[in-house]
N, C-alpha and C. Protein backbone atom coordinates (compact mmCIF):
# COMPACT_ATOMS: atom_id res chain seq x y z
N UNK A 1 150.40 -26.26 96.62
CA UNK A 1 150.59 -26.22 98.06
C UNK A 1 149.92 -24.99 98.65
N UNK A 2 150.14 -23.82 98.17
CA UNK A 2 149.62 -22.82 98.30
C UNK A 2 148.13 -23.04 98.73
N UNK A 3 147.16 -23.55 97.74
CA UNK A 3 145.53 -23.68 97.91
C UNK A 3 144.92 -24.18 99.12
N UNK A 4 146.17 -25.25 99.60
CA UNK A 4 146.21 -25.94 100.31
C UNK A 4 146.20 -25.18 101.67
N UNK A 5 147.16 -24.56 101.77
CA UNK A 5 147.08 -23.10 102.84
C UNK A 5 146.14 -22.69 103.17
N UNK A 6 145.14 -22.56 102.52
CA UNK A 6 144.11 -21.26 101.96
C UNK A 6 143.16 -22.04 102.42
N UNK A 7 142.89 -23.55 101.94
CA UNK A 7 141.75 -24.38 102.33
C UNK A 7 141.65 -24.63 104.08
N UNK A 8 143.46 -24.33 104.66
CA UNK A 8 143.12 -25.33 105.60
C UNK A 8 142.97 -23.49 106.71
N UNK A 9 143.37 -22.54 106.56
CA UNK A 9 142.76 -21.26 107.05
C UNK A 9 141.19 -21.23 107.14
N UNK A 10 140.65 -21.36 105.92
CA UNK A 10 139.04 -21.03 105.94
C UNK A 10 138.73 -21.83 106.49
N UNK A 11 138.64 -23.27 106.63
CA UNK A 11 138.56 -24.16 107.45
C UNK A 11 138.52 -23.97 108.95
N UNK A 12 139.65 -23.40 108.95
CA UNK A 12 139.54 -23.19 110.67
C UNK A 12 138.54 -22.02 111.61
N UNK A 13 138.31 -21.12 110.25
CA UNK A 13 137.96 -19.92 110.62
C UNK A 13 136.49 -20.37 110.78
N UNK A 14 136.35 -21.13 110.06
CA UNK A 14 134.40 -21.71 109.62
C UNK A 14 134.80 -22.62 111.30
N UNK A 15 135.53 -23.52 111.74
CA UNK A 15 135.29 -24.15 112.74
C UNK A 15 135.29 -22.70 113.90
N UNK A 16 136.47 -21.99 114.22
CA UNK A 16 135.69 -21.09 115.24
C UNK A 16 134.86 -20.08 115.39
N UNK A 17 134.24 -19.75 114.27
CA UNK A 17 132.97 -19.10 114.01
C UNK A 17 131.51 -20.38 114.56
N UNK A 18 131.85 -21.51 114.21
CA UNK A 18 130.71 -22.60 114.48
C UNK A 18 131.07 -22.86 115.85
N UNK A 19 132.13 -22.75 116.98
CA UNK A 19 132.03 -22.59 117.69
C UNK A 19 131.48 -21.87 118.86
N UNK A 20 131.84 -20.21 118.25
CA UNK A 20 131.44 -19.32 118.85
C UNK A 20 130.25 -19.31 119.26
N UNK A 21 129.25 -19.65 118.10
CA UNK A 21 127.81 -19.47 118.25
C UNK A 21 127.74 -20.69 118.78
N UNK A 22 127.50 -21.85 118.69
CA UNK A 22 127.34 -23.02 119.60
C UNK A 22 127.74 -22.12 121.32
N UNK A 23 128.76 -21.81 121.79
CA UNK A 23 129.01 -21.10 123.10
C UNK A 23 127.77 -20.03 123.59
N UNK A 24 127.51 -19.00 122.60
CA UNK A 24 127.06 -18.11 122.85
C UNK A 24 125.20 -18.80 122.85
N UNK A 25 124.66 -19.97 122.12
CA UNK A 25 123.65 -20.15 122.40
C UNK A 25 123.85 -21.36 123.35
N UNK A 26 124.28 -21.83 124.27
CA UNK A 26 124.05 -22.74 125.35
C UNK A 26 124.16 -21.59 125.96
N UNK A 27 125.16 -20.16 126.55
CA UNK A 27 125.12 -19.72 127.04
C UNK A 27 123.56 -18.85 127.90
N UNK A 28 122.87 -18.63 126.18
CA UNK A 28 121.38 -18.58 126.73
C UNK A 28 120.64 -19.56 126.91
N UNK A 29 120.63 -20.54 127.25
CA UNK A 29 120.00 -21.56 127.31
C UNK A 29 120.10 -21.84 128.53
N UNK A 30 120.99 -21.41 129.54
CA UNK A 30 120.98 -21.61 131.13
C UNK A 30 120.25 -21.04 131.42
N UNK A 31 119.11 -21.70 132.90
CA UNK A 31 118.05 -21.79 133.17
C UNK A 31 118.64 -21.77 134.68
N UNK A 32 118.14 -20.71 135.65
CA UNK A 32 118.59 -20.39 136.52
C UNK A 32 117.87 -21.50 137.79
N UNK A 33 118.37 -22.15 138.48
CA UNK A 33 117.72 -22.82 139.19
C UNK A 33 117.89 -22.73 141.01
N UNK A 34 116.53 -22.49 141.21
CA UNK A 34 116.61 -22.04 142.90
C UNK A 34 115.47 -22.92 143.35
N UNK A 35 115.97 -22.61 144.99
CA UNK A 35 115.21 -23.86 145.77
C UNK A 35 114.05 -23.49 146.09
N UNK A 36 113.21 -24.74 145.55
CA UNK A 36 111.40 -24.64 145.61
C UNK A 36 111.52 -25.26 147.09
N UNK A 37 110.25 -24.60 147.05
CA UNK A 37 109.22 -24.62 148.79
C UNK A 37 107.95 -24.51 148.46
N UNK A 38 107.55 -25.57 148.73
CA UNK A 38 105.88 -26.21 147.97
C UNK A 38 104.96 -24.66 149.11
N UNK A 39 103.86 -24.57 148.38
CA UNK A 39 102.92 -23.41 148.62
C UNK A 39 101.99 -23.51 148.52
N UNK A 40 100.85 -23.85 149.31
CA UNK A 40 99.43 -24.27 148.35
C UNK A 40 98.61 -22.66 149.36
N UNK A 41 98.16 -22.06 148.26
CA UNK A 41 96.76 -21.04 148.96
C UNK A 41 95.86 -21.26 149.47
N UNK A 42 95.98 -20.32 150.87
CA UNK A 42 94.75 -20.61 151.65
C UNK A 42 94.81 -19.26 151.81
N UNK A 43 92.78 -18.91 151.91
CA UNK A 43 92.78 -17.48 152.55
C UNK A 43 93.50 -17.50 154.16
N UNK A 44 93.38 -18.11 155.23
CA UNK A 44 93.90 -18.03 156.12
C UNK A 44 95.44 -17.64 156.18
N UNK A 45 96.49 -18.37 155.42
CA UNK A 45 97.95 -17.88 154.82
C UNK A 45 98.25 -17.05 153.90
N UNK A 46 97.27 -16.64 153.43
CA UNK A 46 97.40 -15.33 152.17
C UNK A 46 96.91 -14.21 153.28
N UNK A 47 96.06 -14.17 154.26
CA UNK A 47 95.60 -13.28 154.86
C UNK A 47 97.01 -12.93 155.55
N UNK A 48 97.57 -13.73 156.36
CA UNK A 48 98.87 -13.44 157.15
C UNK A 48 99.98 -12.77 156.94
N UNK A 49 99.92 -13.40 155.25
CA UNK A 49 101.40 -13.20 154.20
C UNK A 49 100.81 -11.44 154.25
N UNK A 50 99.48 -10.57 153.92
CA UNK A 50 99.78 -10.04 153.37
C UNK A 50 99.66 -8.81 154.51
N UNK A 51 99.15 -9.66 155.78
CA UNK A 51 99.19 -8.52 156.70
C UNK A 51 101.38 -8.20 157.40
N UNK A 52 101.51 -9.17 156.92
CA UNK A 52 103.04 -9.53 157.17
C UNK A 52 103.86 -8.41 155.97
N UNK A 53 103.24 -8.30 154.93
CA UNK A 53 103.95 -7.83 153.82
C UNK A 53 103.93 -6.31 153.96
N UNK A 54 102.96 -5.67 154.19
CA UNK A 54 101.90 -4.67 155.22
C UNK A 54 102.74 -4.13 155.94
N UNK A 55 102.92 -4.67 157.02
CA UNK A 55 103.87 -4.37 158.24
C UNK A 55 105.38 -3.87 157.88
N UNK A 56 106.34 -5.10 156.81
CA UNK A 56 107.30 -4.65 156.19
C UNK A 56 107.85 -2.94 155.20
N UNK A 57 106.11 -3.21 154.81
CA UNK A 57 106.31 -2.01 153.86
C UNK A 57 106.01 -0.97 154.36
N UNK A 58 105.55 -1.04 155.56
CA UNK A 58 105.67 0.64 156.48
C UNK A 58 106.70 0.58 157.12
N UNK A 59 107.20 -0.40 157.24
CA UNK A 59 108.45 0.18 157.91
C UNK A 59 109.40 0.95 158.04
N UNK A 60 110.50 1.75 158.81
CA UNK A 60 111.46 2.36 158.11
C UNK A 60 112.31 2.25 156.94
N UNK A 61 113.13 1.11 157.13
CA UNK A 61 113.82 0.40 156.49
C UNK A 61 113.15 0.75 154.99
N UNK A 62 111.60 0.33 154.49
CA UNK A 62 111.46 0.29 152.97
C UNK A 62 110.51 1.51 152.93
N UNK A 63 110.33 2.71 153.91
CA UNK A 63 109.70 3.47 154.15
C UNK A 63 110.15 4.55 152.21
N UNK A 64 108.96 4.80 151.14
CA UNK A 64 110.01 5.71 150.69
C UNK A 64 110.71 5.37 149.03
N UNK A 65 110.85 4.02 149.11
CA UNK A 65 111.18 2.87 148.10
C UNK A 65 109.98 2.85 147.40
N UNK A 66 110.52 2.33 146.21
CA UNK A 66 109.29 1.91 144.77
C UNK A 66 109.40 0.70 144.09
N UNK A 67 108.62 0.04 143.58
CA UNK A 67 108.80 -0.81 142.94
C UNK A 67 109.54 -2.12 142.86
N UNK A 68 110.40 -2.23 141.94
CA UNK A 68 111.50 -3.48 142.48
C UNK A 68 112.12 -3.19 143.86
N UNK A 69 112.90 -2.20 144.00
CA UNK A 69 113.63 -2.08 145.59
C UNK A 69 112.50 -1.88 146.66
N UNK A 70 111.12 -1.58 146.59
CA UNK A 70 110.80 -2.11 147.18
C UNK A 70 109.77 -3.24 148.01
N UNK A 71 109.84 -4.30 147.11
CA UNK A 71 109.61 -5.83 146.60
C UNK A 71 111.15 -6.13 147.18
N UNK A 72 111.97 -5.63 147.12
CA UNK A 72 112.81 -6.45 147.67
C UNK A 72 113.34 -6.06 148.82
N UNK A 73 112.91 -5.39 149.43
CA UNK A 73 113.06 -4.71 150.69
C UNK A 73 111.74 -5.43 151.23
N UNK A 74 110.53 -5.66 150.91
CA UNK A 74 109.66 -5.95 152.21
C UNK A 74 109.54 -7.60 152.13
N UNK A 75 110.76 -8.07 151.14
CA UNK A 75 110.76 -9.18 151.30
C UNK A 75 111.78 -10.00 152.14
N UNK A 76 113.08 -9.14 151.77
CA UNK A 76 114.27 -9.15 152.88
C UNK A 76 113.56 -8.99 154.78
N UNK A 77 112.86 -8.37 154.47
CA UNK A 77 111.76 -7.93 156.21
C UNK A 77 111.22 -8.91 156.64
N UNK A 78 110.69 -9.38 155.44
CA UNK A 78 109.46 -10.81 156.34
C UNK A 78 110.60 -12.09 156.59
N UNK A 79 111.58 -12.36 155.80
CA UNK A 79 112.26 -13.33 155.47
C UNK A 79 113.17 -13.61 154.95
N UNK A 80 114.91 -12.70 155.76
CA UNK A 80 115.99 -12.23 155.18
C UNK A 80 116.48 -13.74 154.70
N UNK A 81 116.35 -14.63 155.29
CA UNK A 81 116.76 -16.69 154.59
C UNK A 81 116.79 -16.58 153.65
N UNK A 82 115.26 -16.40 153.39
CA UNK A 82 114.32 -17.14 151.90
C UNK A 82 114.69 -16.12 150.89
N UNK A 83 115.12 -15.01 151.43
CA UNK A 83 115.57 -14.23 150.32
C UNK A 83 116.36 -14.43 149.61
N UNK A 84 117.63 -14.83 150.72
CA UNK A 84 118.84 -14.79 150.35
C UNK A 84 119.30 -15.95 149.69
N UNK A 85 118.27 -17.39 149.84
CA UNK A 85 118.07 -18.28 149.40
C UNK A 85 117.54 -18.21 148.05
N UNK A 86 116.82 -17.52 147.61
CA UNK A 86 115.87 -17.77 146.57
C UNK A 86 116.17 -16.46 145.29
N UNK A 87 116.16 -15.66 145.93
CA UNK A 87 116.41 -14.18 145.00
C UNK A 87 118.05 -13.39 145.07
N UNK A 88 118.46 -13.81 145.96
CA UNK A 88 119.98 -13.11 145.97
C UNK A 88 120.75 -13.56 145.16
N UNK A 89 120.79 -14.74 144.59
CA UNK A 89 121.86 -15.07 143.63
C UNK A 89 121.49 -14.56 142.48
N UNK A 90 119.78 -14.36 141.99
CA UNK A 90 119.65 -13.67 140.94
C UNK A 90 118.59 -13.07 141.12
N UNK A 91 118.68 -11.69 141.41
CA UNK A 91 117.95 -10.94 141.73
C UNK A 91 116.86 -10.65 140.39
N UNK A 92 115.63 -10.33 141.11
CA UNK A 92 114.67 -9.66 139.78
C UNK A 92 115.12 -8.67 139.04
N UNK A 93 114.76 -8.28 137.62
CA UNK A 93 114.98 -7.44 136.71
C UNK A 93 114.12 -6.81 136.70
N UNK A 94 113.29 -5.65 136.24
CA UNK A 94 112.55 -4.86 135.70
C UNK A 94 111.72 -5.72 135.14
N UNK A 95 110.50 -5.44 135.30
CA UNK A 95 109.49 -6.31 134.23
C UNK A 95 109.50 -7.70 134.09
N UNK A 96 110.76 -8.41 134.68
CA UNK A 96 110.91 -10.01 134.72
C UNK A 96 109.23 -10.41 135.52
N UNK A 97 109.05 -11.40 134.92
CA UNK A 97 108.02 -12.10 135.86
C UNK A 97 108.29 -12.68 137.12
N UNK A 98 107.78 -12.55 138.07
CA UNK A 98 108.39 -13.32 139.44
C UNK A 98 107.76 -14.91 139.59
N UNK A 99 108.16 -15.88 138.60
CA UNK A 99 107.74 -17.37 138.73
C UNK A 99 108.46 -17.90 140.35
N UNK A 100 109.37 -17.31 141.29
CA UNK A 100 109.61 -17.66 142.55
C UNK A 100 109.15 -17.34 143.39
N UNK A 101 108.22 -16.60 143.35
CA UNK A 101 107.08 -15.87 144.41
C UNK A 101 106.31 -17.19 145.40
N UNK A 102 105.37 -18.09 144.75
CA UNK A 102 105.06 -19.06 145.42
C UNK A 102 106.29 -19.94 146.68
N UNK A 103 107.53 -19.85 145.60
CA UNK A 103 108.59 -20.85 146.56
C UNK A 103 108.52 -19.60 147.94
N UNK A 104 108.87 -18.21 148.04
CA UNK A 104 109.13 -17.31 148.66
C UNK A 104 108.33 -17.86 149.86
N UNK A 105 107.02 -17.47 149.13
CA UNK A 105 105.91 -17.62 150.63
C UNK A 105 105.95 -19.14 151.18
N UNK A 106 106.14 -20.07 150.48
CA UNK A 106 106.22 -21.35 151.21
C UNK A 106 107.84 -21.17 152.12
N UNK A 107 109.01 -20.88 151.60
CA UNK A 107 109.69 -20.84 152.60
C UNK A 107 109.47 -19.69 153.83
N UNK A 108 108.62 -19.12 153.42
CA UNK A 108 108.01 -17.75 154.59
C UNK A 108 107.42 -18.61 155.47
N UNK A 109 106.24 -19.30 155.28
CA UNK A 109 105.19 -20.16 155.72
C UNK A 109 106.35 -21.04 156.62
N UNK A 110 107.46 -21.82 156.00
CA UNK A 110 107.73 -23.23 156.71
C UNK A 110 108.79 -22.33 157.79
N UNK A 111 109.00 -21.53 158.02
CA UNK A 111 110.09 -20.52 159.08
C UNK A 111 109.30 -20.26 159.91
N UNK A 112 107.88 -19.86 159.72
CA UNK A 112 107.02 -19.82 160.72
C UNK A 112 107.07 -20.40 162.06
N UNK A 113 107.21 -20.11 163.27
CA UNK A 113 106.74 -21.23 164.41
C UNK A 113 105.60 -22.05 164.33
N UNK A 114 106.24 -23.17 164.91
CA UNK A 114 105.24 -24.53 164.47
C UNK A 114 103.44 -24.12 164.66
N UNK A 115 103.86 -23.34 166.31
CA UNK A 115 102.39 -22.81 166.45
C UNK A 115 101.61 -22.09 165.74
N UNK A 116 102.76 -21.08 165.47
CA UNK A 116 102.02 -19.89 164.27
C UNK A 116 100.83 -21.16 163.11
N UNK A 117 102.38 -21.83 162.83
CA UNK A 117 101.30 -22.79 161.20
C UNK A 117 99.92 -23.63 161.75
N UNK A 118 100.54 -23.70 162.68
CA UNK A 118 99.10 -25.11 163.48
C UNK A 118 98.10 -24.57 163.31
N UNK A 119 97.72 -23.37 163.31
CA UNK A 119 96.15 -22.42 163.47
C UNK A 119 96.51 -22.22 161.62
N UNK A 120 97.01 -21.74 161.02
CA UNK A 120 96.59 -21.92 159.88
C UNK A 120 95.73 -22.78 158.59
């Protein structure tokens, strides 16, 4: 009876150890998902975006700032929405690649007044 004990302990211990790790790798396996805003390049809208980006980054507000804070300061400037839409729930890291950059400027672009886009 005893062994029996013994078998049905290790047993359990092997099931929440095979649990744990099953948890801990889906856990990395979430894939953060934010709302796309189609973007296609044009010099005419890259010219705008960057005289727009320009303007932000002299400003007071990001006057002073470096790097990530301030990337996210002259982006909050052009387009506190799309920010808050796109990057606030998970903000950039250090060195992360910015694969949401395109959605950014397309929701920059579609906030635009209709007129603003018409000449673009």
């Amino acid at each position: 009876m005893e062994t029996w004990k013994r078998k049905y302990v290790i047993l359990l211990i092997i099931v929440v150890c095979v649990l744990a790790v099953l948890q801990v790798t889906t856990e990395a396996k979430k894939i953060y998902q934010y709302k796309f805003y189609y973007y296609r390049k044009k010099p005419k809208v890259e010219k705008k975006f960057r005289a727009a980006r320009l303007l932000c980054i002299n400003s007071d507000e990001c006057k002073g700032l470096e790097g990530l804070s301030l990337t996210n300061c002259w982006r909050v400037c052009m387009a506190a929405h799309c920010y808050d839409e796109i990057y606030a729930p998970d903000e950039l890291e250090q060195g992360e690649i910015d694969v949401r950059s395109n959605s950014f400027k397309g929701c920059w672009l579609k906030s635009l007044p209709d007129m603003n886009r018409a000449n673009l």
